[in-house]
C-alpha atoms as a PDB file:
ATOM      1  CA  UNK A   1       0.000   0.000   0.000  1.00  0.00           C
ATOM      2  CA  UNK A   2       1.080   3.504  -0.854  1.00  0.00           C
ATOM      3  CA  UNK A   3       1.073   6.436  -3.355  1.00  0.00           C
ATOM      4  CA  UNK A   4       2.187   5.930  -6.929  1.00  0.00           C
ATOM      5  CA  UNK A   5       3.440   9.551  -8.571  1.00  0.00           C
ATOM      6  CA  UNK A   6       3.716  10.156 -12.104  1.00  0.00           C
ATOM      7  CA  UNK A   7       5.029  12.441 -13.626  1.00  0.00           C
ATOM      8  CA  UNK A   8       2.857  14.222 -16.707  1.00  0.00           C
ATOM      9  CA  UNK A   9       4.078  15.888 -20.416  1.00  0.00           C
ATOM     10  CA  UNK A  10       3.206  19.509 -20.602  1.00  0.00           C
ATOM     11  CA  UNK A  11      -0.075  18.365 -22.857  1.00  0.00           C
ATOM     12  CA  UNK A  12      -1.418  15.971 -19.790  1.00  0.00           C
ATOM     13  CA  UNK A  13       0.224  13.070 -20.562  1.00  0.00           C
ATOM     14  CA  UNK A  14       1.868  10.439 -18.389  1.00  0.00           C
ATOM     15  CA  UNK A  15       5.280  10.999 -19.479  1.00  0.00           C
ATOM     16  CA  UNK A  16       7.549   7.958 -20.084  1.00  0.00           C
ATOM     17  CA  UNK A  17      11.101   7.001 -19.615  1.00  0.00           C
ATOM     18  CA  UNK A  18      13.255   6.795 -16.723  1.00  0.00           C
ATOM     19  CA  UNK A  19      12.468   9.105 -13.740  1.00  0.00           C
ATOM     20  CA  UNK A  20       9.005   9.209 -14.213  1.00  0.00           C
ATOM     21  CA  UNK A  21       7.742   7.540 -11.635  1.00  0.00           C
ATOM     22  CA  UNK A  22       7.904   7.665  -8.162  1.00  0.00           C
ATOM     23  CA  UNK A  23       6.722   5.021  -5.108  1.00  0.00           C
ATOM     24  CA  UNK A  24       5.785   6.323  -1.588  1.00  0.00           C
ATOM     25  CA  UNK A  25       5.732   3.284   0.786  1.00  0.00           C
ATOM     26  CA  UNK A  26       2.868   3.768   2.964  1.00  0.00           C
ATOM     27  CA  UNK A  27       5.368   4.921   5.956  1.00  0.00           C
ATOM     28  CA  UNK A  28       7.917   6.868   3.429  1.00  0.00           C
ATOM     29  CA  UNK A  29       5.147   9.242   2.872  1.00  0.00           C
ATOM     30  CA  UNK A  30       4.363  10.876   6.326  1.00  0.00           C
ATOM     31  CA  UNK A  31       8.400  10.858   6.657  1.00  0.00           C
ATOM     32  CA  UNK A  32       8.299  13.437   3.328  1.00  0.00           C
ATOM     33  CA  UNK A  33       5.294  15.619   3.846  1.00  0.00           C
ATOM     34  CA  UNK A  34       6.904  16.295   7.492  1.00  0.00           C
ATOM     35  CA  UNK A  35      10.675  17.160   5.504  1.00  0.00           C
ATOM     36  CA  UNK A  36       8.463  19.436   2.805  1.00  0.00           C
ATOM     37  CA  UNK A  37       6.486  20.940   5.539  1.00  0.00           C
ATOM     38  CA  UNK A  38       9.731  21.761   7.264  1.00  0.00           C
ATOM     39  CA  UNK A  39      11.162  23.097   4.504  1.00  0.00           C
ATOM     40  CA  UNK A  40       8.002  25.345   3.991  1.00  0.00           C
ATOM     41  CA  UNK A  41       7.550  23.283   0.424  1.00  0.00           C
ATOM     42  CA  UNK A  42       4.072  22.669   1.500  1.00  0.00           C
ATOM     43  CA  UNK A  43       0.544  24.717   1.963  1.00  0.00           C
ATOM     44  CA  UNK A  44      -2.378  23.748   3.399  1.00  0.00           C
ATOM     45  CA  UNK A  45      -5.468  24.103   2.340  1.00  0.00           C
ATOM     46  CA  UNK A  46      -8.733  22.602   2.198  1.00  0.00           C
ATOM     47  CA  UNK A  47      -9.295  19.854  -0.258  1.00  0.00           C
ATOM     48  CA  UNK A  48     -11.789  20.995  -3.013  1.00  0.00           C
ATOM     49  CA  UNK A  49     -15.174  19.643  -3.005  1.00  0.00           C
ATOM     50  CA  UNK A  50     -16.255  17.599  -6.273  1.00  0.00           C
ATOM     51  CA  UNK A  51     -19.422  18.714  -8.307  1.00  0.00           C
ATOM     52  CA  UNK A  52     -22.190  16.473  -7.031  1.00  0.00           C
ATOM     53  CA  UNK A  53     -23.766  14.420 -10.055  1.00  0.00           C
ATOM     54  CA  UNK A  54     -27.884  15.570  -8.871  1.00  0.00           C
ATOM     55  CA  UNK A  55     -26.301  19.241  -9.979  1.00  0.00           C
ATOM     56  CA  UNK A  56     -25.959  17.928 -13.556  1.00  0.00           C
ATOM     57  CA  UNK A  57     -29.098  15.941 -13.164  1.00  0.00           C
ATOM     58  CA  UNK A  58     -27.476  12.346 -13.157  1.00  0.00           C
ATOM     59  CA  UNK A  59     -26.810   9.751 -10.654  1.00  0.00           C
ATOM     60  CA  UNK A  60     -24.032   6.723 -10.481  1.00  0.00           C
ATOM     61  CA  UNK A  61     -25.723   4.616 -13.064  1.00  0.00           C
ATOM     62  CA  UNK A  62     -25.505   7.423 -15.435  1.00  0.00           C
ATOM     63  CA  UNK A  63     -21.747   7.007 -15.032  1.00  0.00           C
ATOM     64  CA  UNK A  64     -21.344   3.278 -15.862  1.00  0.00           C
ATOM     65  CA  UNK A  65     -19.082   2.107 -18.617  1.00  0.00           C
ATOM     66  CA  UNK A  66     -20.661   1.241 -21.955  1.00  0.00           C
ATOM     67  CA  UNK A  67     -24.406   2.853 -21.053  1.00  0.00           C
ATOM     68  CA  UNK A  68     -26.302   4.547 -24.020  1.00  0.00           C
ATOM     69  CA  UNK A  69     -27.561   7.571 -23.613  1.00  0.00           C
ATOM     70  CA  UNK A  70     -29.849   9.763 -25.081  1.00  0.00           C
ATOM     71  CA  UNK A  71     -28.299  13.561 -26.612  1.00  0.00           C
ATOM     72  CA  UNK A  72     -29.435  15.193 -23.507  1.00  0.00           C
ATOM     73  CA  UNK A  73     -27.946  13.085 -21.116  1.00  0.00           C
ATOM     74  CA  UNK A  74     -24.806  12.482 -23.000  1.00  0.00           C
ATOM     75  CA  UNK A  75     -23.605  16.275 -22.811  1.00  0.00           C
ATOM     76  CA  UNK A  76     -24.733  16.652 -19.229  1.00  0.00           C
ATOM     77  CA  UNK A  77     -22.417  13.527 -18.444  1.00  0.00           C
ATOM     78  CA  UNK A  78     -19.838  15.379 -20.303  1.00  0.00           C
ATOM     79  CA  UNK A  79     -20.561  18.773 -18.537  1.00  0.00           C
ATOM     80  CA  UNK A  80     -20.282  16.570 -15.133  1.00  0.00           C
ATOM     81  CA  UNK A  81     -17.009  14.581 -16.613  1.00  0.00           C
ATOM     82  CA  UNK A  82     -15.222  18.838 -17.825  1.00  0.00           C
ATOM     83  CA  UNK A  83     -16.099  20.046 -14.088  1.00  0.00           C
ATOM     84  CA  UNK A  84     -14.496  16.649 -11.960  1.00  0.00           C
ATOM     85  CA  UNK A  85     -11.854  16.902 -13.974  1.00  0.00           C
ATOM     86  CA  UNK A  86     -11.439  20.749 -13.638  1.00  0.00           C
ATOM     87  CA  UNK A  87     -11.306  20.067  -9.896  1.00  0.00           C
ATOM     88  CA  UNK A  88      -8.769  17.666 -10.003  1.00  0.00           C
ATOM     89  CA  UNK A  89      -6.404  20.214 -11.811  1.00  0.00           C
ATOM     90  CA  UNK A  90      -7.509  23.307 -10.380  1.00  0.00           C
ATOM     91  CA  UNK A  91      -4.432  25.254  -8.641  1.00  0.00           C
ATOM     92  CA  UNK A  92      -3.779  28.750  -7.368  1.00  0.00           C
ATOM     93  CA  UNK A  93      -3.187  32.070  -9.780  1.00  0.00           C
ATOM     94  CA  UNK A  94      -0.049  32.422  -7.745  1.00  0.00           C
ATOM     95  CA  UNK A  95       1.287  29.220  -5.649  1.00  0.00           C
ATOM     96  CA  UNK A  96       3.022  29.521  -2.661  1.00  0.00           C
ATOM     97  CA  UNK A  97       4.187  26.043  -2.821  1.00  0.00           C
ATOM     98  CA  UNK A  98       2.345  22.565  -2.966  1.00  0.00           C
ATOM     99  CA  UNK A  99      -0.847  21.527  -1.314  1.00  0.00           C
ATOM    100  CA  UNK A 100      -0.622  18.729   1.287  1.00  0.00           C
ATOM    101  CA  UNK A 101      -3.599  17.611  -0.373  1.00  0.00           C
ATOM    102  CA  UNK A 102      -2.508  16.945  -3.670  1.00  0.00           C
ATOM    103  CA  UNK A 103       0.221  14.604  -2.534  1.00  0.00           C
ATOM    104  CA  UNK A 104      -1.441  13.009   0.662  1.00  0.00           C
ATOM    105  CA  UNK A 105      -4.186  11.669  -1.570  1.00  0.00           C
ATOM    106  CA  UNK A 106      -4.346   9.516  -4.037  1.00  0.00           C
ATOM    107  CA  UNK A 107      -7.025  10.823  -6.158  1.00  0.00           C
ATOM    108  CA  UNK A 108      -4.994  12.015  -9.032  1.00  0.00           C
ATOM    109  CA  UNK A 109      -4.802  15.945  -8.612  1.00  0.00           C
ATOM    110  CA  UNK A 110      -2.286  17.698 -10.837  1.00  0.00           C
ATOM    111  CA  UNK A 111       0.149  18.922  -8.523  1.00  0.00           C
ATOM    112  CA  UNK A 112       1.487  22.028 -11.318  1.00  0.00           C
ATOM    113  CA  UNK A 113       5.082  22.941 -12.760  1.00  0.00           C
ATOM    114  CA  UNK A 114       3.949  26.506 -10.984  1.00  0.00           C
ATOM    115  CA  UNK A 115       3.723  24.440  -7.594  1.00  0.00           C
ATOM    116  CA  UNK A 116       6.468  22.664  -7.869  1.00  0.00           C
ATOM    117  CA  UNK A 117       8.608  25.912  -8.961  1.00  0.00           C
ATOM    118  CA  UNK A 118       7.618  27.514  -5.758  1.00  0.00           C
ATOM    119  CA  UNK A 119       8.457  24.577  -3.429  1.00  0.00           C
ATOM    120  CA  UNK A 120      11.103  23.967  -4.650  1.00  0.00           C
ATOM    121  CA  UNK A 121      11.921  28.374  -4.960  1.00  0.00           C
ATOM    122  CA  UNK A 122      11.663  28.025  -0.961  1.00  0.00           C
ATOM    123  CA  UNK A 123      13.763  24.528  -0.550  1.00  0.00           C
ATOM    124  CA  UNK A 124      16.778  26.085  -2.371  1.00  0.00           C
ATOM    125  CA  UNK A 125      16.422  28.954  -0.080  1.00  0.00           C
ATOM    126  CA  UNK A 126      16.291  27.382   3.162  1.00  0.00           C
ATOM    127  CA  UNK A 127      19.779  26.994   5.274  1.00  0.00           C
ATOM    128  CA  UNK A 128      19.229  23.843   5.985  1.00  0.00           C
ATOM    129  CA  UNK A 129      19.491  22.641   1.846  1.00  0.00           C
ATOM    130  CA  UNK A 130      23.052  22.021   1.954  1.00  0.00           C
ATOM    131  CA  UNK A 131      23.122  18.947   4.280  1.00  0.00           C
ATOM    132  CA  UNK A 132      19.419  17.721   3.121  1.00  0.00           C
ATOM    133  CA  UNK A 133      20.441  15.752   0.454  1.00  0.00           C
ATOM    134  CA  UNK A 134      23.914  14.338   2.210  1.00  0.00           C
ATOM    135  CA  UNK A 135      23.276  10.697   1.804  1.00  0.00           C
ATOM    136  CA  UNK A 136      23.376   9.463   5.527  1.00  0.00           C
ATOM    137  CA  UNK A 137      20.125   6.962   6.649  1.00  0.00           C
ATOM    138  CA  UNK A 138      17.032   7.111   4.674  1.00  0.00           C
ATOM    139  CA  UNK A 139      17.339   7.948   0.843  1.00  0.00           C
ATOM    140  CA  UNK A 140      13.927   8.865  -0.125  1.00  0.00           C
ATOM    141  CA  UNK A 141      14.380  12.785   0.331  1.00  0.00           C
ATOM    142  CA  UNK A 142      17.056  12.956  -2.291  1.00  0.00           C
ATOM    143  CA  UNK A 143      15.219  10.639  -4.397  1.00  0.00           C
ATOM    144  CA  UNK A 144      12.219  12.840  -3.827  1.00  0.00           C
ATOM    145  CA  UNK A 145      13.583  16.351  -4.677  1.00  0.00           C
ATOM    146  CA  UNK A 146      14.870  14.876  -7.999  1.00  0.00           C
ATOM    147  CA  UNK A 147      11.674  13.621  -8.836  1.00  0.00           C
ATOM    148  CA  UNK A 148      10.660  16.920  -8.157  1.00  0.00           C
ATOM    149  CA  UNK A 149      13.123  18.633 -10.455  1.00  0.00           C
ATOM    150  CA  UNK A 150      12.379  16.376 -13.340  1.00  0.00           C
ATOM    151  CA  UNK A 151       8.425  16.839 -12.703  1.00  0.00           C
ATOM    152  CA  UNK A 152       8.924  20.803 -12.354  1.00  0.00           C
ATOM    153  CA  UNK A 153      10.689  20.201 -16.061  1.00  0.00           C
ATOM    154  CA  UNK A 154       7.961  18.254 -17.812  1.00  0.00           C
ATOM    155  CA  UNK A 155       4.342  18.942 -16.904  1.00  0.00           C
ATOM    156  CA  UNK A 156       3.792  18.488 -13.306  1.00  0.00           C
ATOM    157  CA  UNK A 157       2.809  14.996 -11.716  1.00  0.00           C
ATOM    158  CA  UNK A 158      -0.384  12.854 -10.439  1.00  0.00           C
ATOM    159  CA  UNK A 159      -0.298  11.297  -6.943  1.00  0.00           C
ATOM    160  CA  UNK A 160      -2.596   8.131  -7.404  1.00  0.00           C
END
């Protein structure tokens, strides 16, 4: 059990190749978010709410694979399908660094080049960066912050 991260193409896709993907262990990942959070890498804020399907008319059948629908219902599944996915890559005009949530879940929220620029602005500029990455105990962090780079130079990731 734990968080897969992949990292996505500046058009949304999963990018390929070496370095694209990244595996928090179920205890790596509290071990990280406390290092980021240190760091100041992290915000918090709340985790968005998802548009409920009785706004677009439609309820969990309406969603199941392979179901014909009529015109009508079709775009309102569509409408539904644009606004769930808007909310998994909504972000802030002006990020201060990367939301817990984004990275604590593993609902698939585009954590954004923008949010990992910032983090990663305010890691560099900590004292403490020159002896973070010093490889004594627990290798993840390093690991971690390269992932980062290489995610801040493609497209972003998805925490799943």
């Amino acid at each position: 059990m734990g968080n897969d991260v992949y990292i996505q193409t500046s058009d949304g896709r999963r990018a390929e190749g070496n370095g694209t993907y990244f595996r928090f262990a179920f205890t790596a990942l509290p071990r990280t978010l406390d290092a980021m959070k240190n760091f100041g890498m992290l915000v918090e804020l709340p985790v968005p709410l998802y548009p409920e399907l009785a706004a677009y008319g439609l309820a969990g059948v309406d969603l199941r694979p392979g179901t014909k629908y009529d015109a009508n219902t079709t775009n309102r599944v569509a409408e539904f399908r644009t606004a769930y996915q808007a909310v998994k890559d909504a972000s802030e005009a002006v990020p201060t660094g990367i939301p817990r949530y984004k990275i604590d879940s593993n609902d698939g929220f585009l954590v954004t080049v923008a949010e990992i620029t910032a983090a990663l602005a305010t890691y560099d500029a900590h004292p403490g960066v020159a002896i973070a990455e010093m490889p004594v105990g627990d290798p993840t962090w390093r690991i971690w912050i390269d992932f980062l780079r290489h995610a801040q130079a493609l497209g972003g990731f998805r925490t799943h």
